[in-house]
Protein backbone atom coordinates (compact mmCIF):
# COMPACT_ATOMS: atom_id res chain seq x y z
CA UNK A 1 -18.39 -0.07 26.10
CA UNK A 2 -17.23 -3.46 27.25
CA UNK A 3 -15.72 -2.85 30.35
CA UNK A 4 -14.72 -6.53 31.29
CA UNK A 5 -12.63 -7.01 27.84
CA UNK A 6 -11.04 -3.71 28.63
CA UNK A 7 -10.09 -4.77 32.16
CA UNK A 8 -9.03 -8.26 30.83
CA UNK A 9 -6.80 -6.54 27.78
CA UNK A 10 -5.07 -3.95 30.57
CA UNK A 11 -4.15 -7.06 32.37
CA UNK A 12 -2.85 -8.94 30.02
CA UNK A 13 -0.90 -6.12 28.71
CA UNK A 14 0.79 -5.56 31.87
CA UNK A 15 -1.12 -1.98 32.44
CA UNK A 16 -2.50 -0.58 35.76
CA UNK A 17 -5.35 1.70 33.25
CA UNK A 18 -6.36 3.52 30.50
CA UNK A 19 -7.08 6.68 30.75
CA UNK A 20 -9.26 8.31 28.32
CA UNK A 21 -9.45 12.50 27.71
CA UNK A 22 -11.47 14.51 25.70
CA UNK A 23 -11.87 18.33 24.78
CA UNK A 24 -14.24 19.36 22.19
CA UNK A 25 -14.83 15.86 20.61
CA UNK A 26 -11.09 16.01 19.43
CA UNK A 27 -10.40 11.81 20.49
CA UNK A 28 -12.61 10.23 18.05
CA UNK A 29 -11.12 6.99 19.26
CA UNK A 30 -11.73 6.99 22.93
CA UNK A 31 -15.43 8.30 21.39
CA UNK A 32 -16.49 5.56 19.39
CA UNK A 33 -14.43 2.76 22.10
CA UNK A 34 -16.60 4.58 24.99
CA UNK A 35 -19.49 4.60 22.98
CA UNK A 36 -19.99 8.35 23.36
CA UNK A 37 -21.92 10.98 20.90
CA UNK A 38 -19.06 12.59 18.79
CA UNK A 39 -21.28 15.19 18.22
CA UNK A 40 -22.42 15.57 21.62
CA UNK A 41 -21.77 19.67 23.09
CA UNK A 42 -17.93 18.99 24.41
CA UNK A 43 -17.38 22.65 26.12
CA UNK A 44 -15.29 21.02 28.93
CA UNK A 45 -12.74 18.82 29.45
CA UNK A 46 -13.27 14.85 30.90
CA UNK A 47 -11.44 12.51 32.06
CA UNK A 48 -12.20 8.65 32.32
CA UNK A 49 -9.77 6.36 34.02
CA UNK A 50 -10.50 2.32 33.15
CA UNK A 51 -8.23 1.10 35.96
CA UNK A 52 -6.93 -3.16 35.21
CA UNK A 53 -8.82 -4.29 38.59
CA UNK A 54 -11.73 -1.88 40.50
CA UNK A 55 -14.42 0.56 39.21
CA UNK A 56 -13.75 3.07 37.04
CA UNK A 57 -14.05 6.93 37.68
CA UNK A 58 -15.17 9.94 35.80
CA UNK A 59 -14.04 13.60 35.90
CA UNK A 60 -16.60 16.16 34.26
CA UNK A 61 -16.84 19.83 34.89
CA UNK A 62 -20.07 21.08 36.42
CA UNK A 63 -21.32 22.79 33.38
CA UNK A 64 -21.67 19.57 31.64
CA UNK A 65 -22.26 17.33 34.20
CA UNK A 66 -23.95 13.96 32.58
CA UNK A 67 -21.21 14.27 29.88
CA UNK A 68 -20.41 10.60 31.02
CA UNK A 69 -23.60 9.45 32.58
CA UNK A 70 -23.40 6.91 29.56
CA UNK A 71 -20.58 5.46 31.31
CA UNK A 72 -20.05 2.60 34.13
CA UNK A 73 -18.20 4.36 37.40
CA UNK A 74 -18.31 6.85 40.24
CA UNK A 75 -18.34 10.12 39.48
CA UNK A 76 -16.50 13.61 40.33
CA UNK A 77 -16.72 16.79 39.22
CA UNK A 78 -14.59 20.08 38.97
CA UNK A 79 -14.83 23.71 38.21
CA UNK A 80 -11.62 25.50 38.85
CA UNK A 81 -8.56 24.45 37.42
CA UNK A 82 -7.23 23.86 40.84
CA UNK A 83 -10.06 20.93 41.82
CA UNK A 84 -9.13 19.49 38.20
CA UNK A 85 -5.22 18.58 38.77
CA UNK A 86 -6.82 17.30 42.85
CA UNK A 87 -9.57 15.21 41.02
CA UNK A 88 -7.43 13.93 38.70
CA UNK A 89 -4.59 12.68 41.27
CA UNK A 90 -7.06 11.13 42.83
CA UNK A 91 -8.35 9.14 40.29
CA UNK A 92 -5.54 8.19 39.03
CA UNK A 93 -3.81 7.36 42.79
CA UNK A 94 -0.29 6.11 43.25
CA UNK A 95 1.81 6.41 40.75
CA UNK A 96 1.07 3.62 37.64
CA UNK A 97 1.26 2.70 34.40
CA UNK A 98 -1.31 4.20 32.49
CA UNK A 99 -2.14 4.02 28.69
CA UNK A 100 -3.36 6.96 26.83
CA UNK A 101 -3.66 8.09 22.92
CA UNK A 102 -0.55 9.02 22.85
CA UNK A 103 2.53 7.38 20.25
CA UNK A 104 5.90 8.09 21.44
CA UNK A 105 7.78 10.53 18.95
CA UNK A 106 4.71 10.35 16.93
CA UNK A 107 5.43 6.71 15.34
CA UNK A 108 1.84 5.87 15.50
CA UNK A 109 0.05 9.46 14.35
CA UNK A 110 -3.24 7.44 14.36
CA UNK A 111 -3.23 7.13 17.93
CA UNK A 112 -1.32 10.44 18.89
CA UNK A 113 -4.07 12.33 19.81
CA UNK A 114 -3.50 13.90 23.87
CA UNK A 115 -1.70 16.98 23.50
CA UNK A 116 1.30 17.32 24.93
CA UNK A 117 0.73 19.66 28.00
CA UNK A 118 -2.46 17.12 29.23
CA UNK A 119 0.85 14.39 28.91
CA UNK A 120 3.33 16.64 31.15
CA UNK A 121 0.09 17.35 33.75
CA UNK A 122 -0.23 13.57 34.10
CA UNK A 123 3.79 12.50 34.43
CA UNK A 124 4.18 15.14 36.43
CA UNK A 125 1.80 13.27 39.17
CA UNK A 126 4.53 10.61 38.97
CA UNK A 127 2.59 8.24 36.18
CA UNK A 128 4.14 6.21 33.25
CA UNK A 129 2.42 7.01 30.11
CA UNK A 130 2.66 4.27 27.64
CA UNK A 131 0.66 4.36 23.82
CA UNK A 132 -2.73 2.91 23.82
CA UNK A 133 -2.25 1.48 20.26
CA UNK A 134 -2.43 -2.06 20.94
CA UNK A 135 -5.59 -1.28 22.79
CA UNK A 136 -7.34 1.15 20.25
CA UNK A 137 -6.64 -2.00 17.30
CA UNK A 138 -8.05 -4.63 19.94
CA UNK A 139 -11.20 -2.52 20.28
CA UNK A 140 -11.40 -0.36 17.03
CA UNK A 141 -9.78 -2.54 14.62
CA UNK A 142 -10.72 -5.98 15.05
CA UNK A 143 -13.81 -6.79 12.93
CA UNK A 144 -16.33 -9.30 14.06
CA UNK A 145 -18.19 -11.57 11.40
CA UNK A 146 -21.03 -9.21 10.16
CA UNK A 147 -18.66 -6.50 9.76
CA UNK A 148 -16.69 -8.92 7.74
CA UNK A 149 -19.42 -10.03 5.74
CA UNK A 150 -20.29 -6.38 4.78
CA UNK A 151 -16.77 -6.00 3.35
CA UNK A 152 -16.68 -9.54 1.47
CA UNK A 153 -20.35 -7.93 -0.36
CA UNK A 154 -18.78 -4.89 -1.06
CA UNK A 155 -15.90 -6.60 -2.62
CA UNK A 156 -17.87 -8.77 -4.92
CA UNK A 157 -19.90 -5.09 -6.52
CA UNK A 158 -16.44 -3.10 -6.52
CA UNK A 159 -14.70 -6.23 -8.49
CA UNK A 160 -17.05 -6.35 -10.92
CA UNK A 161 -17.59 -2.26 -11.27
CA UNK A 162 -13.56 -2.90 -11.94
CA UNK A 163 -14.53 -4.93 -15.20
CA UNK A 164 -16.63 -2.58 -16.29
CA UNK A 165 -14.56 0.48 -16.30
CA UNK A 166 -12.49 -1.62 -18.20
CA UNK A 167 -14.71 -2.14 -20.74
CA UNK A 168 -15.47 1.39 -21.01
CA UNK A 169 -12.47 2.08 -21.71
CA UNK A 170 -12.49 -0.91 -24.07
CA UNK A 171 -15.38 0.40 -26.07
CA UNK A 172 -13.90 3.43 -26.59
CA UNK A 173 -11.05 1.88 -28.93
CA UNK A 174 -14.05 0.91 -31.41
CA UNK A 175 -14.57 4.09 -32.52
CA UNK A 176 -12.08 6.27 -31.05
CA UNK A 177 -14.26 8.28 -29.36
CA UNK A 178 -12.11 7.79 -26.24
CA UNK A 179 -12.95 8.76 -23.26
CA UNK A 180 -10.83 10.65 -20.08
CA UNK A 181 -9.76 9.33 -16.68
CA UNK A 182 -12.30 11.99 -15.38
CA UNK A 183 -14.89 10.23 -17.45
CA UNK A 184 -14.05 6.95 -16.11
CA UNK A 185 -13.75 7.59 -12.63
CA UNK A 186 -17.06 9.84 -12.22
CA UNK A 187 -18.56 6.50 -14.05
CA UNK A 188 -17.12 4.19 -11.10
CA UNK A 189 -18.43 6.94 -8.73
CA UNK A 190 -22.01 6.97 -10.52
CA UNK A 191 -21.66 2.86 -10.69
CA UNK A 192 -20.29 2.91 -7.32
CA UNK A 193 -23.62 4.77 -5.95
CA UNK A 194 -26.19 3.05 -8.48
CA UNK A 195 -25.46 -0.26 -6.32
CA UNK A 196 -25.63 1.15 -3.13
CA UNK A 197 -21.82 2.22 -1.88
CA UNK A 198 -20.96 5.03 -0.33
CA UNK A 199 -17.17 6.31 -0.55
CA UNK A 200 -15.02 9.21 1.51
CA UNK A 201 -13.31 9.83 -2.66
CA UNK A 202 -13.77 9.13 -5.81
CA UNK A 203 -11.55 6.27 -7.24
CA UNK A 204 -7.88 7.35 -8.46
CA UNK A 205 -8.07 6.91 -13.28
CA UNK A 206 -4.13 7.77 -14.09
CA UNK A 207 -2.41 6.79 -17.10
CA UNK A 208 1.30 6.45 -17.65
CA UNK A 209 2.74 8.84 -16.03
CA UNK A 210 0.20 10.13 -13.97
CA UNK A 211 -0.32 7.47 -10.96
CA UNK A 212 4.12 8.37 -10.20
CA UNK A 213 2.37 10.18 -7.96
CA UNK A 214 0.49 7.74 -5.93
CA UNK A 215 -2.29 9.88 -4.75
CA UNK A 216 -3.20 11.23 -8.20
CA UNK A 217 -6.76 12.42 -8.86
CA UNK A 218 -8.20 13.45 -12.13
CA UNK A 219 -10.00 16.30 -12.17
CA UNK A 220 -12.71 17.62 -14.80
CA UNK A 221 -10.52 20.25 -16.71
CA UNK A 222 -6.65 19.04 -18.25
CA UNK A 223 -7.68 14.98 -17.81
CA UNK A 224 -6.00 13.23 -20.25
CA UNK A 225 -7.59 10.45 -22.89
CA UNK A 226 -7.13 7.10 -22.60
CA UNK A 227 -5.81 5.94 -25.63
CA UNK A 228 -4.04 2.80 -27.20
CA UNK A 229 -0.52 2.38 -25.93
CA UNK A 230 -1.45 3.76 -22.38
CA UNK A 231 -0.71 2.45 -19.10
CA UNK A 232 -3.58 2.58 -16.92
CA UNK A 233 -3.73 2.07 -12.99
CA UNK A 234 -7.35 2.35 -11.27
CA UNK A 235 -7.38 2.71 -7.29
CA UNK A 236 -10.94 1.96 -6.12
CA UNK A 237 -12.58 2.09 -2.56
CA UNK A 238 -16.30 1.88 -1.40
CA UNK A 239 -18.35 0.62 1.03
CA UNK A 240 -22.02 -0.71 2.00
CA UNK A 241 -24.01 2.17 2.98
CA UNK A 242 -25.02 0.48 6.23
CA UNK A 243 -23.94 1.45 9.62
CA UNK A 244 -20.66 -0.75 10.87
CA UNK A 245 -19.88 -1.09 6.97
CA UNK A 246 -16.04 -1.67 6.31
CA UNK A 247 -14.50 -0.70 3.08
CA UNK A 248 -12.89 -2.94 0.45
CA UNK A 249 -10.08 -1.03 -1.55
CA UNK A 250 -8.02 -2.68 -4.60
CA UNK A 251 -5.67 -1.41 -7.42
CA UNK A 252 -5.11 -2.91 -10.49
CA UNK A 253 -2.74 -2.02 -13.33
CA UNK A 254 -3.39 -2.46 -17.47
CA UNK A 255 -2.45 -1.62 -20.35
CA UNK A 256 -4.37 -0.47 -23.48
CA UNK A 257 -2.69 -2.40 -26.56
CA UNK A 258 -1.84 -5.96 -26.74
CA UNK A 259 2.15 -5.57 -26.18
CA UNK A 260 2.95 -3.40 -23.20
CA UNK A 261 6.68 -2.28 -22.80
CA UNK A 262 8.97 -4.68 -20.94
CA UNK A 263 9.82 -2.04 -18.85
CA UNK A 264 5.89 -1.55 -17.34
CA UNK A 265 5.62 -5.37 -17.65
CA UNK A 266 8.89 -6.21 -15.24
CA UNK A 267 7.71 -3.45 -12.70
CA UNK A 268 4.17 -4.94 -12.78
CA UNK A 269 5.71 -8.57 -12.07
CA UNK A 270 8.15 -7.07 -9.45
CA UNK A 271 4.97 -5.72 -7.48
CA UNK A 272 2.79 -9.05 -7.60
CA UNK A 273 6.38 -10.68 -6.88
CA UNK A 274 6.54 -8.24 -3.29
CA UNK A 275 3.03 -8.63 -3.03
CA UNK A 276 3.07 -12.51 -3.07
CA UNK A 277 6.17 -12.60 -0.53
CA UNK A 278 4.66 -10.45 2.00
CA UNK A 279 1.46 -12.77 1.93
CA UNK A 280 3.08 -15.80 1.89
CA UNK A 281 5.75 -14.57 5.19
CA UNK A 282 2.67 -13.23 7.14
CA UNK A 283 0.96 -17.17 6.68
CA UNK A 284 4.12 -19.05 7.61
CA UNK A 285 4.50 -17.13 10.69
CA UNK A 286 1.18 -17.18 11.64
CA UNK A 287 0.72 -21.12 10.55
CA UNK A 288 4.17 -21.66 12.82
CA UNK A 289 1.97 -20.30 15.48
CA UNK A 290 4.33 -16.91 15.93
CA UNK A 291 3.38 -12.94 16.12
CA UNK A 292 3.99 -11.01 12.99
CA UNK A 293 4.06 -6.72 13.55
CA UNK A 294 2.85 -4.69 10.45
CA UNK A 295 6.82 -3.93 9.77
CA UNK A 296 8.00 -7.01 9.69
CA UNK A 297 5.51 -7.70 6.29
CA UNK A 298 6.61 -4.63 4.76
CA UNK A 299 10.47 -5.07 5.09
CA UNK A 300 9.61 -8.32 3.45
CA UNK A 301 7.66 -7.00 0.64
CA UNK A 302 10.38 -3.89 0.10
CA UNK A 303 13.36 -6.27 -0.32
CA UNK A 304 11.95 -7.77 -3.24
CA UNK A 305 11.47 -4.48 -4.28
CA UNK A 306 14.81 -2.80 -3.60
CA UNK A 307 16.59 -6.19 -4.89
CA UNK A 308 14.87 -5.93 -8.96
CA UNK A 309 16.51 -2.70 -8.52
CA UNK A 310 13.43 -0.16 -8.37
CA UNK A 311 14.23 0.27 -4.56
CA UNK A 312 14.11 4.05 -4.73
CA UNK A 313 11.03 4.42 -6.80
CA UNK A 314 8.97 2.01 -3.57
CA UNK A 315 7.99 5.76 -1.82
CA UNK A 316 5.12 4.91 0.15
CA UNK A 317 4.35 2.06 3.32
CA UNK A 318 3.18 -1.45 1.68
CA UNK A 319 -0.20 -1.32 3.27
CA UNK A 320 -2.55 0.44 5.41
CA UNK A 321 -5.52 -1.08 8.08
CA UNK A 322 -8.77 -1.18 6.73
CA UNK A 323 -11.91 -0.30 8.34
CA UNK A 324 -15.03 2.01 8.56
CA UNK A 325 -12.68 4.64 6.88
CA UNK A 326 -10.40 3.29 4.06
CA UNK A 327 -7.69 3.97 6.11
CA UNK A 328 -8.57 2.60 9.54
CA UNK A 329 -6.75 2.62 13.11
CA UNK A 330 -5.31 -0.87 13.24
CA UNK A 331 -1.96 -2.03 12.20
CA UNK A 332 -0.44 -0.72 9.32
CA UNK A 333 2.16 -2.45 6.67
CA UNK A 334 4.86 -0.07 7.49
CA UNK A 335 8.66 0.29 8.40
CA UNK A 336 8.75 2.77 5.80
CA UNK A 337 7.06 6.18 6.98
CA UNK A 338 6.67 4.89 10.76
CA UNK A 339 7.79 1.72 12.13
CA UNK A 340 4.68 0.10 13.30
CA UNK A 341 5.00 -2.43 15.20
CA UNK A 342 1.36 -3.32 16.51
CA UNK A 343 0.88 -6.81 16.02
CA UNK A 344 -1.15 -8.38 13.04
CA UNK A 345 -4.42 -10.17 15.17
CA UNK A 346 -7.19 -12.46 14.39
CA UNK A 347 -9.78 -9.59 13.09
CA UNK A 348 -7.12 -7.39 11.62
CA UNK A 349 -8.28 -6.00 7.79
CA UNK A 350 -5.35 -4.20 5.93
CA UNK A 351 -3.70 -3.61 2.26
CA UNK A 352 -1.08 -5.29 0.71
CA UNK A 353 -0.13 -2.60 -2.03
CA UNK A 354 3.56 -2.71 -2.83
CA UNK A 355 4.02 0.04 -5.68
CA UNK A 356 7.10 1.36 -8.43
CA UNK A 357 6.68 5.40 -9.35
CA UNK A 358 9.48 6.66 -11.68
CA UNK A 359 8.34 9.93 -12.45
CA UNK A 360 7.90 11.02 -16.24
CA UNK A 361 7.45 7.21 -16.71
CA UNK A 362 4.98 4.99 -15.04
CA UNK A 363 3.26 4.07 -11.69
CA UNK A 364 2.28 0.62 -11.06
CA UNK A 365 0.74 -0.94 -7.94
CA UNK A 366 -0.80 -4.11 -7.45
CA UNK A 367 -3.52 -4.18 -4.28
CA UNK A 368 -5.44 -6.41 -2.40
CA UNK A 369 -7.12 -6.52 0.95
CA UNK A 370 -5.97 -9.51 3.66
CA UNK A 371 -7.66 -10.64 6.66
CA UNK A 372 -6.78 -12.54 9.71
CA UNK A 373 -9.41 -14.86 10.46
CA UNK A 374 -7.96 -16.96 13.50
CA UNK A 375 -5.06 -17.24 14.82
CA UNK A 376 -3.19 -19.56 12.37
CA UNK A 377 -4.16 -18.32 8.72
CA UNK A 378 -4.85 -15.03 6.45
CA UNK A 379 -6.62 -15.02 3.57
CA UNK A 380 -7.16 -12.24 0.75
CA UNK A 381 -10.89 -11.47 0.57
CA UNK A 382 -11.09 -10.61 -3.19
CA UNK A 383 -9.10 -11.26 -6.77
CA UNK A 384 -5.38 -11.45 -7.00
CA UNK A 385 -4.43 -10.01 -10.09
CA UNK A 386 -1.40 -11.67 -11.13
CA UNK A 387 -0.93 -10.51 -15.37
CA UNK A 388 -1.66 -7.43 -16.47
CA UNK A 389 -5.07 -6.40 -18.10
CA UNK A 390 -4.90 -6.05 -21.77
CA UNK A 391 -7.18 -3.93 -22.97
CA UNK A 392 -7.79 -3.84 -26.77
């Protein structure tokens, strides 16, 4: 735990504290920002107020009494019920504004963790409970240069561990011995572990119809071949298997044959097309020196979308934060299912992954993984597919 950059980001954000609470290891957030065991014995509730200027405080029941020891602060303790709600006004004093992990109406779910009667117990000590999601992304998002570097590496195995599925699939046409999207994803899981990643699932293998459902995962019994005249999408995310890793996660879209349907090949150009825009909005704001919020990118991205006329078939947010898990806790790409608007910050990871699903027909996405560097400029850490693969 860095208290002075918590202090200094409370400040500048206008914010009299953060208070952090905890039952049974439920805020895996204010865990891993505290620095605390998330496996530790959580019996009891806690409470840890980071005030902007002055030492912090800590609340722990009796029965677990070093729960915070960890932690900078004086401490209290409580027993009864009653000595919780007195402890607790008096650590948090007059009334303030006070950030928690908490997202109004849910907008954020990431950071919606405090349940709703611990909110009502604090407001009704006279406090102003605003979300703590531009805090959690400053301290749980933001990747320094070795975690960085661990993603760039992991990139580099997981591109090429793309080419060779594709060539398995390749192989097959030889003979016709072909093989099944089960078969090639358990060989990008067995690839995937031969060179040292580690993964939370194994890689999405859908053809033609299959990936209209965006989340779609083969499974051993009823996959389908791959055969000529197939559409293919493969979704793929890994990691080092080092502590601190962060995950790299790209989709990329084929076809087996040498003349895919016009059809497949205008949705596949309409999805690079978002893709592209989205990039290229989120450098000219950032090069002209201005903030750009995660749904600001994706209303970009969707227009392009919505105006080639596949509007309705764009079901899903255009991108997602990256981090230790695939989907991480920063800013997301998304006026779509929530309006997010954390800002996009120097250390920010996160998808671009505009995507068409007409069910019956086709899914297509095109992915790739973008980082903010510095202030100015982001790049995309990997390949950029831009044609479709041709497999044959």
């Amino acid at each position: 735990m860095d208290l002075e950059k918590i202090q200094t980001a409370l400040s500048s954000l206008g914010l009299d504290g953060w208070l952090f609470f905890d039952f049974h290891n439920r805020d895996h957030l204010g865990l891993k920002i505290l620095g605390l065991d998330p496996k530790a014995m959580a019996t009891r509730r806690w409470y840890y107020y980071v005030p902007a200027i002055g030492e912090p405080v800590k609340l722990a029941h009796r029965v677990e009494p070093t729960k915070l020891d960890s932690l900078p602060g004086r401490k209290t303790m409580y027993s009864t019920w009653q000595e919780l709600h007195a402890g607790l006004k008096a650590m948090l004093g007059n009334p303030s504004k006070i950030a928690m992990q908490y997202s109004p109406k849910n907008a954020v779910p990431y950071v919606s963790i405090v349940d709703g009667g611990t909110l009502e117990l604090i407001q009704g000590m006279g406090h102003q409970i605003v979300s703590s999601a531009d805090l959690v992304q400053q301290f749980e998002a933001v990747l320094d240069e070795k975690a960085f570097k661990s993603h760039v590496k992991a990139g580099k195995i997981i591109d090429q561990i793309l080419d060779e599925a594709f060539n398995e699939v390749r192989k097959t046409l030889k003979n016709k011995k072909y093989k099944t999207e089960y078969e090639i994803q358990q060989f990008i899981g067995k690839r995937f572990r031969s060179n040292g990643l580690v993964y939370d699932d194994l890689p999405i293998v859908g053809t033609n119809d299959h990936p209209a459902n965006p989340h779609f995962a083969p499974t051993s019994k009823g996959s389908r071949k791959i055969k000529p005249g197939d559409k293919l999408l493969i979704d793929l995310w890994a990691k080092l298997d080092k502590p601190g890793a962060i995950y790299y996660d790209i989709t990329w879209s084929a076809f087996v044959g040498d003349d895919p349907p016009n059809e497949y090949v205008n949705a596949f150009h309409t999805v690079c097309d978002a893709r592209r825009a989205g990039f290229e909005f989120l450098n000219k704001r950032l090069s002209a020196g201005q903030q750009v919020a995660g749904f600001e990118v994706d209303d970009v991205c969707r227009n392009v979308v919505r105006d080639a006329g596949y509007g309705e078939f764009f079901t899903h947010r255009t991108g997602h934060s990256i981090g230790e898990e695939v989907h991480g806790n920063g800013g997301n790409i998304d006026n779509f299912e929530t309006q997010d608007t954390r800002l996009l910050v120097p250390g920010c990871l996160f998808s671009l992954e505009p995507g068409i699903y007409i069910e019956g027909k086709m899914g297509v996405r095109s992915e790739l993984n973008v980082y903010i560097k510095g202030p100015d400029k982001a790049s995309i850490t990997g390949r950029e597919q831009e044609e479709l693969v041709l497999i044959h």
